[in-house]
C-alpha atoms as a PDB file:
ATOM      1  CA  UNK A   1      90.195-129.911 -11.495  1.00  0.00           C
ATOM      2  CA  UNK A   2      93.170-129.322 -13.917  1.00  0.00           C
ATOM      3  CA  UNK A   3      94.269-131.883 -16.087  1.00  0.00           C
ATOM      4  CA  UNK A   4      98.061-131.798 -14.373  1.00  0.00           C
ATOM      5  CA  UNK A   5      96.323-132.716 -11.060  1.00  0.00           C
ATOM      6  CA  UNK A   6      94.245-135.559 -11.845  1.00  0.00           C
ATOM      7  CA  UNK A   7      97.000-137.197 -13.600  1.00  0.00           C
ATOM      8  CA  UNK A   8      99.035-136.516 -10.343  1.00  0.00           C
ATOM      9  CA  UNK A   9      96.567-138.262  -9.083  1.00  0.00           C
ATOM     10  CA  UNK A  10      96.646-141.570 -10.368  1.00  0.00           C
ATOM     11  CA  UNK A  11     100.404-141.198 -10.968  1.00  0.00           C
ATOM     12  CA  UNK A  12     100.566-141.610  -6.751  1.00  0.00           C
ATOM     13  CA  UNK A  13      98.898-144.805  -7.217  1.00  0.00           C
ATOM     14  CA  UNK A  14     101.192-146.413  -9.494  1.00  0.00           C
ATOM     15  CA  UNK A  15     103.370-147.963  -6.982  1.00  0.00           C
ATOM     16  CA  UNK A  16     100.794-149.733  -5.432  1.00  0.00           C
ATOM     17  CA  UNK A  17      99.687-150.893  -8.766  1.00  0.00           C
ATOM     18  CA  UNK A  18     102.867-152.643  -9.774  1.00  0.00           C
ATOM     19  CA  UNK A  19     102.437-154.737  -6.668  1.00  0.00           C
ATOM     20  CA  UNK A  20      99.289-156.165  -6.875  1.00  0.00           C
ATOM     21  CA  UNK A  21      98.447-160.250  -7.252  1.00  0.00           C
ATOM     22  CA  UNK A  22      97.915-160.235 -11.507  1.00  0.00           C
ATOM     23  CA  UNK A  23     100.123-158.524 -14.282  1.00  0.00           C
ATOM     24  CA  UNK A  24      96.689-156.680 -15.550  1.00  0.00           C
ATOM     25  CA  UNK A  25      94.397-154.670 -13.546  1.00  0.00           C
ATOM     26  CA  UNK A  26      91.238-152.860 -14.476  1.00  0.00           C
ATOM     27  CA  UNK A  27      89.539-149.930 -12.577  1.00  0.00           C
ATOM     28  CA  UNK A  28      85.952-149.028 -13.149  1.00  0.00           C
ATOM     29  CA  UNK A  29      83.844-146.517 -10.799  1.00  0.00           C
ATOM     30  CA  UNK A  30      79.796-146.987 -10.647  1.00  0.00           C
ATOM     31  CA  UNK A  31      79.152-142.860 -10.055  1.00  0.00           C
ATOM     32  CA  UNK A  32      75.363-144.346  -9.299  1.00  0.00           C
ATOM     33  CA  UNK A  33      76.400-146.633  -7.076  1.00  0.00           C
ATOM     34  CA  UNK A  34      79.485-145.074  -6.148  1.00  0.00           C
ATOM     35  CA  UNK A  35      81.221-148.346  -6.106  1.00  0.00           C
ATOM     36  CA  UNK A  36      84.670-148.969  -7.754  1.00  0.00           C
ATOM     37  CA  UNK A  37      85.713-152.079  -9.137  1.00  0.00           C
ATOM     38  CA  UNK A  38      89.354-153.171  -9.254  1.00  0.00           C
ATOM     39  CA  UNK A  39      90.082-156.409 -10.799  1.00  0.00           C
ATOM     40  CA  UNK A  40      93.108-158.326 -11.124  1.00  0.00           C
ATOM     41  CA  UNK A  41      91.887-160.564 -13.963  1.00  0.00           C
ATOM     42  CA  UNK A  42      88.877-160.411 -16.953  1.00  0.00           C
ATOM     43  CA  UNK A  43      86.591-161.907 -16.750  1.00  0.00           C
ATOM     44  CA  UNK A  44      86.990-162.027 -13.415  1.00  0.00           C
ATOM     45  CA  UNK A  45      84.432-164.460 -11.221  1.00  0.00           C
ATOM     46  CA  UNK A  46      84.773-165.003  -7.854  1.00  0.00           C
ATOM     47  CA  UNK A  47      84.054-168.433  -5.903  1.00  0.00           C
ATOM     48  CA  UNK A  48      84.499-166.382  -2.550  1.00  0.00           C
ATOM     49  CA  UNK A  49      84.072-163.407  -0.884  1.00  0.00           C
ATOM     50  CA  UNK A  50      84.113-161.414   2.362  1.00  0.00           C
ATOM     51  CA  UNK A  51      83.304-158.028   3.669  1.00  0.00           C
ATOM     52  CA  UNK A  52      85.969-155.976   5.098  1.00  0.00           C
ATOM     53  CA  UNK A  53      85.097-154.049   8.441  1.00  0.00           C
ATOM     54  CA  UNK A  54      85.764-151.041   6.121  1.00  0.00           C
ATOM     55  CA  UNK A  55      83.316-151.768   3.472  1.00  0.00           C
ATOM     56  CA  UNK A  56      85.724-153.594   1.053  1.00  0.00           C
ATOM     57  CA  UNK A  57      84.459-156.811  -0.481  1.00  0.00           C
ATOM     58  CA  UNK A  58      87.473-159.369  -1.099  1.00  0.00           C
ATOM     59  CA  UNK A  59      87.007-161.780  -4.100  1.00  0.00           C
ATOM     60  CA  UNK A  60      88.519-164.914  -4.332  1.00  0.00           C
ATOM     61  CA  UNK A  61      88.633-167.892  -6.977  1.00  0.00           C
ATOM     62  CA  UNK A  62      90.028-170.328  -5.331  1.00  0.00           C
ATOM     63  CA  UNK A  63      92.438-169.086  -2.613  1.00  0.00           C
ATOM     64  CA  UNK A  64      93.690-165.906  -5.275  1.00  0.00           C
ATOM     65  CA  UNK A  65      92.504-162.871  -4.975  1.00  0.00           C
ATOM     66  CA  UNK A  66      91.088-161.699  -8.363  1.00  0.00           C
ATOM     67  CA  UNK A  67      89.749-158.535  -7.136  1.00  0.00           C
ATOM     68  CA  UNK A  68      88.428-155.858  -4.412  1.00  0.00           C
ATOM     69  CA  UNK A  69      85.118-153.996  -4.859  1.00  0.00           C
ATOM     70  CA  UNK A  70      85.472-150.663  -2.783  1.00  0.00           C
ATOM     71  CA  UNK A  71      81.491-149.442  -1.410  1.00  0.00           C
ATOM     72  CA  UNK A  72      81.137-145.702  -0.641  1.00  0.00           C
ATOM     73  CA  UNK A  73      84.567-144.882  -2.738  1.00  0.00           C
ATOM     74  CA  UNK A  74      84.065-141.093  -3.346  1.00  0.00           C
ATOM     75  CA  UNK A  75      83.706-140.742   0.864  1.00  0.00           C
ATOM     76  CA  UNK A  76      87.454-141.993   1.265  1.00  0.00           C
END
């Protein structure tokens, strides 16, 4: 993949970006696991959690948010 088009890539997610719960977030993909990590705070520990019908873990400290862990994320 060129250069140009993976930064287009990430450039289309930038809106969604500025929305989220924290000022801060931090991305990191697993290739093993094929897991990514997106968290809204660091260190981030959650209290709570739930599994999404489509294989996205909410985390929770208290009743915030602090981050999503996406399962299979290279299949979507």
């Amino acid at each position: 993949m060129a250069l140009g088009m993976a930064l287009q890539d990430y450039l289309r997610i930038l809106p969604r970006i500025k929305d989220t719960p924290g000022k801060n977030v931090w991305l990191t993909y697993d290739a093993e696991a094929d897991v990514l990590y997106i968290n809204f705070s660091k260190p981030s520990f959650a209290q709570d959690s739930e599994l999404t019908d489509d294989d996205v873990i909410v985390r929770y400290a208290d009743e915030e948010v602090i981050g999503y862990t996406v399962l299979h994320a290279s299949q979507r």
